[in-house]
PDB file of N, CA and C in Angstrom:
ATOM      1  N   UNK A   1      -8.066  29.440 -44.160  1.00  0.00           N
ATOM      2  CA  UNK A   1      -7.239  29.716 -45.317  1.00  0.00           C
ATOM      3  C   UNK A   1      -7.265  28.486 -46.242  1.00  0.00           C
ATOM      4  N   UNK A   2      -7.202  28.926 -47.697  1.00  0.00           N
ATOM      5  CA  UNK A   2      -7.680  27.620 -48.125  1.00  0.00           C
ATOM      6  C   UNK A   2      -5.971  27.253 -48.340  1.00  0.00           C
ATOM      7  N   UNK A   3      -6.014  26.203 -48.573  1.00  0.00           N
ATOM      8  CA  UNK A   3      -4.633  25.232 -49.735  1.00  0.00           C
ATOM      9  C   UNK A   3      -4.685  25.311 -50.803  1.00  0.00           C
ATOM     10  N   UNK A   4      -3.632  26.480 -51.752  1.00  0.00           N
ATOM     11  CA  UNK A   4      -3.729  26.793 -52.940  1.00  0.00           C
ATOM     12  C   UNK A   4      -2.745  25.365 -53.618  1.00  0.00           C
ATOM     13  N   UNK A   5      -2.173  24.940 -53.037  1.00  0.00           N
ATOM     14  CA  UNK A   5      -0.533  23.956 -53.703  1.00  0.00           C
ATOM     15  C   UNK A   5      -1.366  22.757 -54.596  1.00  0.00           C
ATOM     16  N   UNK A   6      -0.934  22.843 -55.501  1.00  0.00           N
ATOM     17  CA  UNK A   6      -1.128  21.672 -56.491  1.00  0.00           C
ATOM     18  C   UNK A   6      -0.623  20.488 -56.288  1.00  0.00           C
ATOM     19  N   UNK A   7      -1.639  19.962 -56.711  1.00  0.00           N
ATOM     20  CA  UNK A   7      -1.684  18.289 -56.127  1.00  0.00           C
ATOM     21  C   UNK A   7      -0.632  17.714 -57.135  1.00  0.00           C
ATOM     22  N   UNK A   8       0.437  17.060 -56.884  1.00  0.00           N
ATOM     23  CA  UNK A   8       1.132  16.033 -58.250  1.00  0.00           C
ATOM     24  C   UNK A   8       0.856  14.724 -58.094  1.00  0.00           C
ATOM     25  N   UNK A   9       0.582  14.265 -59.607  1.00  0.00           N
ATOM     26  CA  UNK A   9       0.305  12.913 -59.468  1.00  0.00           C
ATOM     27  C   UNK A   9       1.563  11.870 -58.779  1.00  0.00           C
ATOM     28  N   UNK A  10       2.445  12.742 -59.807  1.00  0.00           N
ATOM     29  CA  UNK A  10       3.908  11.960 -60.004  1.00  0.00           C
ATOM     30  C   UNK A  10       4.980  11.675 -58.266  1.00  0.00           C
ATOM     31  N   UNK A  11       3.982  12.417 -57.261  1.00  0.00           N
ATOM     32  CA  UNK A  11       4.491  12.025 -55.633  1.00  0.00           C
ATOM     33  C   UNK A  11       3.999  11.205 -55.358  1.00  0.00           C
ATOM     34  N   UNK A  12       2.670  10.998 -56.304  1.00  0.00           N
ATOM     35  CA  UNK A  12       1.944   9.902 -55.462  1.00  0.00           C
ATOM     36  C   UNK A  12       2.340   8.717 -55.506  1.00  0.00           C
ATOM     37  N   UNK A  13       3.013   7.657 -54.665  1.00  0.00           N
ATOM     38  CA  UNK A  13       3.492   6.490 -54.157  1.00  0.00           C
ATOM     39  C   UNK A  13       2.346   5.115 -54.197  1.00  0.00           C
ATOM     40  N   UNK A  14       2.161   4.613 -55.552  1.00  0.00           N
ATOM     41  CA  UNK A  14       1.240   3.408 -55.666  1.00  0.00           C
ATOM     42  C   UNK A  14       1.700   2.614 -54.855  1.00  0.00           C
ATOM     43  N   UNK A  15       0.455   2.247 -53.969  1.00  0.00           N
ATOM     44  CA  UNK A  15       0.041   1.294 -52.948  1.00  0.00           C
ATOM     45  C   UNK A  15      -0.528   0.274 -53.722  1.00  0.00           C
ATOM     46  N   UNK A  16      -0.212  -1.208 -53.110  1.00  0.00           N
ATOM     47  CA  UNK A  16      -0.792  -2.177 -53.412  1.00  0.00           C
ATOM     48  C   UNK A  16      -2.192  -2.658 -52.158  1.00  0.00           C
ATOM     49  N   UNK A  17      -3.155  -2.703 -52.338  1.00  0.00           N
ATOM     50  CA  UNK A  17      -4.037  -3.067 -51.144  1.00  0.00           C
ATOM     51  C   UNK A  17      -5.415  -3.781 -52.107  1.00  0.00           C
ATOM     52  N   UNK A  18      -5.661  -5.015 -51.609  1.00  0.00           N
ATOM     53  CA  UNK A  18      -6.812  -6.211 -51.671  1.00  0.00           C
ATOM     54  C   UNK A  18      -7.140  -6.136 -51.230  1.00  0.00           C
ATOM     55  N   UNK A  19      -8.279  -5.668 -51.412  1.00  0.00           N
ATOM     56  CA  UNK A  19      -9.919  -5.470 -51.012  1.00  0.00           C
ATOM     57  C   UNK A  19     -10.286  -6.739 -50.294  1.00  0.00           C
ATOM     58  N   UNK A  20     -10.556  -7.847 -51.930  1.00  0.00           N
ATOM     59  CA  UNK A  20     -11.116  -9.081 -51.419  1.00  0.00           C
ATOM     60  C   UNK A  20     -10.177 -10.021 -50.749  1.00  0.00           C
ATOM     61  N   UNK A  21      -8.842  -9.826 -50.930  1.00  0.00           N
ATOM     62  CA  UNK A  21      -8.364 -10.640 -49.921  1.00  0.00           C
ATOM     63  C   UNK A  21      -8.814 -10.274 -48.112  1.00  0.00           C
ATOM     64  N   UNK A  22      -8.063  -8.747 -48.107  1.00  0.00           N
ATOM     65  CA  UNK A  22      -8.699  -8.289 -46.454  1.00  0.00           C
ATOM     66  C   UNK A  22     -10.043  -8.835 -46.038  1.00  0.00           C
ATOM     67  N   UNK A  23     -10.913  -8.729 -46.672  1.00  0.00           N
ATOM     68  CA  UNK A  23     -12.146  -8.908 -46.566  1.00  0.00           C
ATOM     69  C   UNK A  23     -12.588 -10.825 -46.389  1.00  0.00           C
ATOM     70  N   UNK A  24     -11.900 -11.010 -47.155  1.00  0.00           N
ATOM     71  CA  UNK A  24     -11.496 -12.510 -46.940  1.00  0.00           C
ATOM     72  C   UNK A  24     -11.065 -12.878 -45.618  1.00  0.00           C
ATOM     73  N   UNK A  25      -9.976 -12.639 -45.155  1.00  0.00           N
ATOM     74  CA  UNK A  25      -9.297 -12.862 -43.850  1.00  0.00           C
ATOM     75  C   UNK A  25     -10.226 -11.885 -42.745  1.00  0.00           C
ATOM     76  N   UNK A  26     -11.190 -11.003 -42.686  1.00  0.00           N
ATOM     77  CA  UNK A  26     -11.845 -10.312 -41.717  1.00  0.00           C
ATOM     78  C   UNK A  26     -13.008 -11.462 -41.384  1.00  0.00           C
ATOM     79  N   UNK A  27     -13.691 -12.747 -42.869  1.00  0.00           N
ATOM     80  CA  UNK A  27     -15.058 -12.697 -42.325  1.00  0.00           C
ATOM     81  C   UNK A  27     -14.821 -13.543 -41.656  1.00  0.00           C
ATOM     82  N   UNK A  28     -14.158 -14.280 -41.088  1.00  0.00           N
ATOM     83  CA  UNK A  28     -13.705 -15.421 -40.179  1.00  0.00           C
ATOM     84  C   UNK A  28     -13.747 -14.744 -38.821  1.00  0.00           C
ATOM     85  N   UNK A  29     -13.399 -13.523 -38.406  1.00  0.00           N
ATOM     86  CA  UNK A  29     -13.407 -13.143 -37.461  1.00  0.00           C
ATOM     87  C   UNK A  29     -14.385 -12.958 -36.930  1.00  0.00           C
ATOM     88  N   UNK A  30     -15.404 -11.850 -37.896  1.00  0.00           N
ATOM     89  CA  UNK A  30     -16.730 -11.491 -37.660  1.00  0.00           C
ATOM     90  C   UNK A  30     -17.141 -12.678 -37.244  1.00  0.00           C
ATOM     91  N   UNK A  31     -17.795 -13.562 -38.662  1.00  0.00           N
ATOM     92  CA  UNK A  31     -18.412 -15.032 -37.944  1.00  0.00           C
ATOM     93  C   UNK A  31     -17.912 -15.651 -36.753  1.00  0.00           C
ATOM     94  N   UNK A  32     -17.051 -15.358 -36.119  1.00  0.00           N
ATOM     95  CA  UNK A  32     -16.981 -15.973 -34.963  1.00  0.00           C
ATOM     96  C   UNK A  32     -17.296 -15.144 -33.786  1.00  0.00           C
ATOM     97  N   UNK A  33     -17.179 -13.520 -33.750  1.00  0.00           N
ATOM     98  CA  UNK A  33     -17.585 -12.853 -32.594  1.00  0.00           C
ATOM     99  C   UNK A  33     -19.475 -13.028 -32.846  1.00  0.00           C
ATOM    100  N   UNK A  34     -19.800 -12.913 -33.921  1.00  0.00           N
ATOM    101  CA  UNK A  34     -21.557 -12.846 -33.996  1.00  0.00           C
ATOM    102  C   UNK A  34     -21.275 -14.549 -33.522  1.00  0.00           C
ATOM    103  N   UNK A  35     -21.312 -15.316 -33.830  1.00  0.00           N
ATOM    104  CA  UNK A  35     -21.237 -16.966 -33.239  1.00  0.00           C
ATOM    105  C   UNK A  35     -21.407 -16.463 -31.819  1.00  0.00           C
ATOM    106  N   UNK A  36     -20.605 -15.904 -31.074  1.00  0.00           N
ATOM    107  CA  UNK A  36     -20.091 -15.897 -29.396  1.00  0.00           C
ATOM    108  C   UNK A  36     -21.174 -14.368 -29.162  1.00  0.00           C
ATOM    109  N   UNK A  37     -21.564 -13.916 -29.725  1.00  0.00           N
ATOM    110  CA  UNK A  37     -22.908 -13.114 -29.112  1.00  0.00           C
ATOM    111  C   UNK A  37     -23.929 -13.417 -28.873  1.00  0.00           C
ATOM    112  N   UNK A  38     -24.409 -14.647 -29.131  1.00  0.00           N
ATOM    113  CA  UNK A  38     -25.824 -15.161 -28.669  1.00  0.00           C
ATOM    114  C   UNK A  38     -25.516 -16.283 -27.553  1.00  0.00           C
ATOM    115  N   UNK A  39     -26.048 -16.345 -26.674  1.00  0.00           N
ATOM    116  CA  UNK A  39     -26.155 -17.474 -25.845  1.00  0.00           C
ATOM    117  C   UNK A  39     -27.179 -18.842 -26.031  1.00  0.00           C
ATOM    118  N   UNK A  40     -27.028 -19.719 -25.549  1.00  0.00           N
ATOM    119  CA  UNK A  40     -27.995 -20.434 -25.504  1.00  0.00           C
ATOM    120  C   UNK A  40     -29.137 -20.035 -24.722  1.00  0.00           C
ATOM    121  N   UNK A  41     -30.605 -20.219 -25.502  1.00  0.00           N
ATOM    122  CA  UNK A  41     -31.603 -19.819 -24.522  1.00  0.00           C
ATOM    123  C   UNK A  41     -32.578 -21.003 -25.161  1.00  0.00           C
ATOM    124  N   UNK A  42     -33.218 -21.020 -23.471  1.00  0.00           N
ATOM    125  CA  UNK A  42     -34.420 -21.864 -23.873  1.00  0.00           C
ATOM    126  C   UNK A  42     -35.864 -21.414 -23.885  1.00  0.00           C
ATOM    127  N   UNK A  43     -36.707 -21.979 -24.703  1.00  0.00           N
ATOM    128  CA  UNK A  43     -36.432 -23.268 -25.696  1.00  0.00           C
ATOM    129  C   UNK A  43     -35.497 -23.056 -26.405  1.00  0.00           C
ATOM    130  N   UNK A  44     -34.322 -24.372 -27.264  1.00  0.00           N
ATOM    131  CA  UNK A  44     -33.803 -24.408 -28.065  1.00  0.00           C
ATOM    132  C   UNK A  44     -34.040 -24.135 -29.093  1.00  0.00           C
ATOM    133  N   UNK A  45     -35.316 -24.216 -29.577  1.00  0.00           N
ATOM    134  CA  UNK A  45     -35.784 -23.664 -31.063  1.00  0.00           C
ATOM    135  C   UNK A  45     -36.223 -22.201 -31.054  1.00  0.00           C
ATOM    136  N   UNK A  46     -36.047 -21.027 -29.815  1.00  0.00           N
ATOM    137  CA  UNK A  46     -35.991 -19.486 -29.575  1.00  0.00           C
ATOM    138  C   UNK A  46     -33.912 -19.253 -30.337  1.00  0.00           C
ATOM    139  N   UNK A  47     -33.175 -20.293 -29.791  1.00  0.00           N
ATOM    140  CA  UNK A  47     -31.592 -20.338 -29.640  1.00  0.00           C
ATOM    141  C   UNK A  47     -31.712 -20.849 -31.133  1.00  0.00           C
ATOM    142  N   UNK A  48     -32.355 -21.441 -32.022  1.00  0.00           N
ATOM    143  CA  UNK A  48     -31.738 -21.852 -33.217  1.00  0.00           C
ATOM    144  C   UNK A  48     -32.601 -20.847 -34.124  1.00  0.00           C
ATOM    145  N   UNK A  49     -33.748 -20.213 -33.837  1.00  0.00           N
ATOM    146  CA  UNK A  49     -34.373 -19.202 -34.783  1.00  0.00           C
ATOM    147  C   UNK A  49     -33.464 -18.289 -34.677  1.00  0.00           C
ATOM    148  N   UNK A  50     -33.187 -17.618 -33.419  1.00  0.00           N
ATOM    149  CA  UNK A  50     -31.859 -16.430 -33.488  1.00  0.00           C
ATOM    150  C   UNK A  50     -30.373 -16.578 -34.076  1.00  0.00           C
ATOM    151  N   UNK A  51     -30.239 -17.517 -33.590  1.00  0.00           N
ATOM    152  CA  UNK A  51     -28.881 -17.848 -34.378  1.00  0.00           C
ATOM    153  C   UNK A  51     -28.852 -17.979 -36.176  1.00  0.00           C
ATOM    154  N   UNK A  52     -29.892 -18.681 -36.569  1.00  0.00           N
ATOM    155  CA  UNK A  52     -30.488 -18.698 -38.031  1.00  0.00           C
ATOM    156  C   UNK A  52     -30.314 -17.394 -38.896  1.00  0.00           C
ATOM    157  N   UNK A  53     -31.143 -16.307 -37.846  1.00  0.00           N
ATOM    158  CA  UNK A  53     -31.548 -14.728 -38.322  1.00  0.00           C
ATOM    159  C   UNK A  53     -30.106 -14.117 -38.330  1.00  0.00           C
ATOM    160  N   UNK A  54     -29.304 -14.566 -36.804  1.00  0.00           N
ATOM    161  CA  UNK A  54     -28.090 -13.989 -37.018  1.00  0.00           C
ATOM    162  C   UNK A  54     -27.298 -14.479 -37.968  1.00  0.00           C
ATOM    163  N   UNK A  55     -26.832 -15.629 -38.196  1.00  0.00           N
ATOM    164  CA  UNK A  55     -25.944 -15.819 -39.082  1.00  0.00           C
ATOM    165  C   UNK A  55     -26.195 -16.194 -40.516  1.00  0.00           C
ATOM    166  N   UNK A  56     -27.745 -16.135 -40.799  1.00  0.00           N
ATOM    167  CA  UNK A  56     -27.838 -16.428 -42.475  1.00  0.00           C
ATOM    168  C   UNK A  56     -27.241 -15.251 -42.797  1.00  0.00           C
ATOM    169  N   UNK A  57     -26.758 -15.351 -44.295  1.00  0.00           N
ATOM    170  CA  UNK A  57     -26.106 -14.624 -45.341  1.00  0.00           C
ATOM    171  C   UNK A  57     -27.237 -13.865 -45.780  1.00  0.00           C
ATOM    172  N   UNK A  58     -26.452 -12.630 -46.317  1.00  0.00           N
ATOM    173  CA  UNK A  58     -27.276 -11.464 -47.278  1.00  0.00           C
ATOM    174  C   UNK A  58     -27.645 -10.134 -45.948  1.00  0.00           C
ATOM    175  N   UNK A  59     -26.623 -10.087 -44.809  1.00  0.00           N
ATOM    176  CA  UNK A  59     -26.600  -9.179 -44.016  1.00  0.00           C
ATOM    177  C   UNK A  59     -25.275  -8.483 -44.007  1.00  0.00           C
ATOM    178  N   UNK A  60     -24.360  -8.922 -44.418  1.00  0.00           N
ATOM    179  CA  UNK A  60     -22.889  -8.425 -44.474  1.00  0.00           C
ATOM    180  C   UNK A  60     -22.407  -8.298 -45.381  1.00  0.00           C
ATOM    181  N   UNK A  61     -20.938  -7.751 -45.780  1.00  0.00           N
ATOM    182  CA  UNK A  61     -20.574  -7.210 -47.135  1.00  0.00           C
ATOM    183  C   UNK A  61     -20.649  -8.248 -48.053  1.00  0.00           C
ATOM    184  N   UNK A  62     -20.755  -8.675 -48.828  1.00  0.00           N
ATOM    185  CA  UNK A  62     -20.409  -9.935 -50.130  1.00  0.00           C
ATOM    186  C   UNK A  62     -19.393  -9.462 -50.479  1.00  0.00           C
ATOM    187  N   UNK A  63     -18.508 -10.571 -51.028  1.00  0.00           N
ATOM    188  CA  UNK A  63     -17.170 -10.176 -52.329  1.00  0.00           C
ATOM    189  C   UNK A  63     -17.753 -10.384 -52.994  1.00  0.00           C
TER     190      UNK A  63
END
């Protein structure tokens, strides 16, 4: 059955919500669980190419 009832603007209850702040306070988190997903492996330069790939920028959201 569909929903005939008309939508009103005038119920609708403006919310305040920041994007770039949330997003702000999330990437700290991320960067630290991807940080704690790689282990050290040897050679050290296998452990610093991966870590490199993992954590350079231009893989996650930008503000």
């Amino acid at each position: 059955m569909v929903n005939t009832q008309i939508f009103e603007w005038s119920s609708v209850k403006e919310t305040s919500f920041d994007l770039k702040a949330y997003l702000s306070e999330r990437r700290s988190l991320v960067e630290a669980v991807l940080e704690q997903s790689i282990t050290v492996v040897y050679p050290e330069i296998l452990y610093e190419s991966m870590r490199y790939s993992l954590l350079a920028g231009g893989k996650r959201l930008r503000l």
